[in-house]
PDB file of N, CA and C in Angstrom:
ATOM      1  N   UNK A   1       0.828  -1.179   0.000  1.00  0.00           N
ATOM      2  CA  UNK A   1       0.000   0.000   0.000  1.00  0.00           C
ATOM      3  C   UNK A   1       0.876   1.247   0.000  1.00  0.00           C
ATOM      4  N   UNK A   2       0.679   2.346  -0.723  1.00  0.00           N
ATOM      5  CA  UNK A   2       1.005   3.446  -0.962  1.00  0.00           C
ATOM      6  C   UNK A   2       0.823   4.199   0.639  1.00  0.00           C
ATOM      7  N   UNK A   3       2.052   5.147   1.100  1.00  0.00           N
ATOM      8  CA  UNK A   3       2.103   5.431   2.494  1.00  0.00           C
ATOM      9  C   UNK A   3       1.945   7.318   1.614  1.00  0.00           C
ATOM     10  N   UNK A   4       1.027   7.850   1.308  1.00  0.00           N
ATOM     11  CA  UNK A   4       1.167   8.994   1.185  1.00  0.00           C
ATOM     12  C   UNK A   4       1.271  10.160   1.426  1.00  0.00           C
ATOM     13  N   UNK A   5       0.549   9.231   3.215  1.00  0.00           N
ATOM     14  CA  UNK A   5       0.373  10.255   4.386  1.00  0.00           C
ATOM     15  C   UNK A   5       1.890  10.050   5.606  1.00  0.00           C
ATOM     16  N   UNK A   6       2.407   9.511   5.048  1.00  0.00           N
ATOM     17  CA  UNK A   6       3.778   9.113   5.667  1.00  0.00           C
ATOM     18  C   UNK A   6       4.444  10.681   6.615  1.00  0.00           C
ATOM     19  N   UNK A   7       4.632  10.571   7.728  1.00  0.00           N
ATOM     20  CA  UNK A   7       5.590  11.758   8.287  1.00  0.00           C
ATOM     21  C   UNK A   7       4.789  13.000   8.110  1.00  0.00           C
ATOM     22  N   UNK A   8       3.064  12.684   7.941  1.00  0.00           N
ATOM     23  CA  UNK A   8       2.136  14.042   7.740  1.00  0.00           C
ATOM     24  C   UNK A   8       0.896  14.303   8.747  1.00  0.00           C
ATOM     25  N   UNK A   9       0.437  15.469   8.924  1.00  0.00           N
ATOM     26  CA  UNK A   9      -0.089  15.527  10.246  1.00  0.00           C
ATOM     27  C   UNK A   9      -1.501  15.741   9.439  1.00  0.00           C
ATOM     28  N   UNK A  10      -2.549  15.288   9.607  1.00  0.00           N
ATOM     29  CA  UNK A  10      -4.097  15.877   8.996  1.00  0.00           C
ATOM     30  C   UNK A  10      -4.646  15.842  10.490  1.00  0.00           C
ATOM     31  N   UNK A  11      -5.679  17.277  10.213  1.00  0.00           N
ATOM     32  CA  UNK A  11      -6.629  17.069  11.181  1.00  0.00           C
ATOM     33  C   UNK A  11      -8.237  17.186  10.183  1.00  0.00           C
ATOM     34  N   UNK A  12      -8.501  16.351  11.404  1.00  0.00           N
ATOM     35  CA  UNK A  12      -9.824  15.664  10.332  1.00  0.00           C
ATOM     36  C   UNK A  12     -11.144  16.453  11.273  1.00  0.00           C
ATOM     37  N   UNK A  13     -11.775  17.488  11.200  1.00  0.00           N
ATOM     38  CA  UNK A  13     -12.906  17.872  12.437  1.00  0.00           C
ATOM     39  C   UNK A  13     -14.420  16.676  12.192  1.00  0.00           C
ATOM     40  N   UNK A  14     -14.853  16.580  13.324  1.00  0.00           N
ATOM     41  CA  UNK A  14     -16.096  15.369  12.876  1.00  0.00           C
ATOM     42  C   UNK A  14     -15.648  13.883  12.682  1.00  0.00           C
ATOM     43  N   UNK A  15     -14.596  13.459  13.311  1.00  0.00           N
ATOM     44  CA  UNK A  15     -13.933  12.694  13.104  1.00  0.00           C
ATOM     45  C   UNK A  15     -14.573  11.206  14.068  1.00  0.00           C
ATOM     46  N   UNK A  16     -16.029  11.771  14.455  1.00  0.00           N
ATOM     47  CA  UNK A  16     -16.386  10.711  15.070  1.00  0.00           C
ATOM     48  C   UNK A  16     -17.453  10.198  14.874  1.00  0.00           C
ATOM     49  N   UNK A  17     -18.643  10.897  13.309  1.00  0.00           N
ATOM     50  CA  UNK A  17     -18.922  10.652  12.670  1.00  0.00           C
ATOM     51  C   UNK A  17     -19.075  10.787  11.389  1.00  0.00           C
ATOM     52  N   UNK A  18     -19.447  10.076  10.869  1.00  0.00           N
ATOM     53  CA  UNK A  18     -19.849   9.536   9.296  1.00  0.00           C
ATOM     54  C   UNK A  18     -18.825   9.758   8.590  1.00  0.00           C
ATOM     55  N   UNK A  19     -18.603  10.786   7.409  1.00  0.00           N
ATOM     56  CA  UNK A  19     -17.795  11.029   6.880  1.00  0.00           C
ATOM     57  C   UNK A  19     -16.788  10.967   7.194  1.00  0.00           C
ATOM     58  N   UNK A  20     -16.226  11.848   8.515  1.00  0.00           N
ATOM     59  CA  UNK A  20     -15.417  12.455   9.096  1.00  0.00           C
ATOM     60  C   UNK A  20     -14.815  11.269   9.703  1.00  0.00           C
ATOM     61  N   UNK A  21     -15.188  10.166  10.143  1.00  0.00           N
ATOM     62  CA  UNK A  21     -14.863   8.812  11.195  1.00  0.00           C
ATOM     63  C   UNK A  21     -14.404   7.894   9.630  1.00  0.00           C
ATOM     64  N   UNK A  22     -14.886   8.149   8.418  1.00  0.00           N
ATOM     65  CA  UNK A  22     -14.462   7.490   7.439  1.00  0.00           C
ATOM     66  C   UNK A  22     -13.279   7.687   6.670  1.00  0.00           C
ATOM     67  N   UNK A  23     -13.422   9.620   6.857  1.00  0.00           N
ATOM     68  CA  UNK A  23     -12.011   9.964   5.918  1.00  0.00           C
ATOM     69  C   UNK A  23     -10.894   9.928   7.107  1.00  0.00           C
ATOM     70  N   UNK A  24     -11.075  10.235   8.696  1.00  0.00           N
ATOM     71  CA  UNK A  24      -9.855   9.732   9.524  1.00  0.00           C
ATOM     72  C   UNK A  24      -9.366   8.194   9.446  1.00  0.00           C
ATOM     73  N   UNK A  25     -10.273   7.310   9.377  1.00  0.00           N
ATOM     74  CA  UNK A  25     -10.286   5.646   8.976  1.00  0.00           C
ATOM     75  C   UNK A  25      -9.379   5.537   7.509  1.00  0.00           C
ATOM     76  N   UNK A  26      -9.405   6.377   6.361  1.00  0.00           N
ATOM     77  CA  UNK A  26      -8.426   5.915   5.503  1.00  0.00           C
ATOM     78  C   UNK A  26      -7.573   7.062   5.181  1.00  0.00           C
ATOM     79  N   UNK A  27      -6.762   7.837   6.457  1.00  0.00           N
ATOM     80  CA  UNK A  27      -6.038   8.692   6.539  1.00  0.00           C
ATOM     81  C   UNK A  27      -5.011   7.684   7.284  1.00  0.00           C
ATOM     82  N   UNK A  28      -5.695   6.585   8.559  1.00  0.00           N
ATOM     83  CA  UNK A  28      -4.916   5.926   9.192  1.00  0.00           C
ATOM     84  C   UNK A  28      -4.226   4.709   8.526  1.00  0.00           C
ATOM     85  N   UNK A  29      -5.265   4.532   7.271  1.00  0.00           N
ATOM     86  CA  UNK A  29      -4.411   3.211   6.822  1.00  0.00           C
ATOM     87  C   UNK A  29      -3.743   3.155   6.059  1.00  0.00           C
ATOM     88  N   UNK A  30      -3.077   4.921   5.579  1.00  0.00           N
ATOM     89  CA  UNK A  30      -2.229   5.073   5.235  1.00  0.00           C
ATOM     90  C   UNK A  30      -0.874   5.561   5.378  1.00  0.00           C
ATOM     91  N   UNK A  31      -1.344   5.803   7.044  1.00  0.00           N
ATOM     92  CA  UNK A  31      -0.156   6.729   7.824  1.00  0.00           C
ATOM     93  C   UNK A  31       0.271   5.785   8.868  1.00  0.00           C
ATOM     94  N   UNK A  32      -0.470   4.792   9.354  1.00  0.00           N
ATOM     95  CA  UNK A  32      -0.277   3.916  10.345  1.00  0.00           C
ATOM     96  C   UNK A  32      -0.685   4.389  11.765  1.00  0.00           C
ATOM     97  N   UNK A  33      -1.021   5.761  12.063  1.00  0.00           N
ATOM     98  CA  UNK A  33      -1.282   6.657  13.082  1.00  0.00           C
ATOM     99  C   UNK A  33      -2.472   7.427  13.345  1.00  0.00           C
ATOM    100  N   UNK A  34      -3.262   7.227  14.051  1.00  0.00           N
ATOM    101  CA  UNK A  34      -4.637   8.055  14.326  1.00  0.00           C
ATOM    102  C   UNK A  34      -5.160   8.067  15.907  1.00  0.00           C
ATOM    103  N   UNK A  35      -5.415   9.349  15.704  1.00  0.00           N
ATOM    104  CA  UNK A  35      -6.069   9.738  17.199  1.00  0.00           C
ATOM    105  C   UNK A  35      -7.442  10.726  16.867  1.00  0.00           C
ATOM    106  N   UNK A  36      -8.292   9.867  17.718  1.00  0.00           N
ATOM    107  CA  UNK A  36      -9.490  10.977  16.788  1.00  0.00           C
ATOM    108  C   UNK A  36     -10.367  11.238  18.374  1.00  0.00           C
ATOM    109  N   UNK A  37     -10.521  12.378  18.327  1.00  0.00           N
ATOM    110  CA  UNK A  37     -11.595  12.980  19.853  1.00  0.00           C
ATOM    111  C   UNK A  37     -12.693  13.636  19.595  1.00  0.00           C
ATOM    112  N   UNK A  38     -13.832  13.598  20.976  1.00  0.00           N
ATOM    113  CA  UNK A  38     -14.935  14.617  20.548  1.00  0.00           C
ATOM    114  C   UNK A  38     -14.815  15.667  21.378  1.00  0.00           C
ATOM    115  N   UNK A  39     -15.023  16.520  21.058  1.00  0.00           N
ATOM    116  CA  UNK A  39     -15.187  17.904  21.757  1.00  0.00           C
ATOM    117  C   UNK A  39     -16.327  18.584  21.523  1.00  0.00           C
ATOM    118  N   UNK A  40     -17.182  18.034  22.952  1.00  0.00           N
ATOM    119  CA  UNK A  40     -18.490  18.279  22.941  1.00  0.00           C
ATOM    120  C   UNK A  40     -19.031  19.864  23.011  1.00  0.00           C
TER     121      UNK A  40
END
């Protein structure tokens, strides 16, 4: 698999649903690294 996100920082807002929980989900499986929070 292509590492494109290699050594790169994204912040993803909404990251705990739908979209947002989907595009952090294939941000991680390309970086190997994810941390995703809610801030209510």
């Amino acid at each position: 698999m292509e590492r494109r996100f290699a050594d790169k920082i994204a912040l993803v807002t909404g990251a705990t649903t739908e979209i947002g929980e989907a595009t952090a989900g294939r941000f991680a499986t390309e970086s190997q690294t994810r941390c995703t929070t809610k801030i209510p």
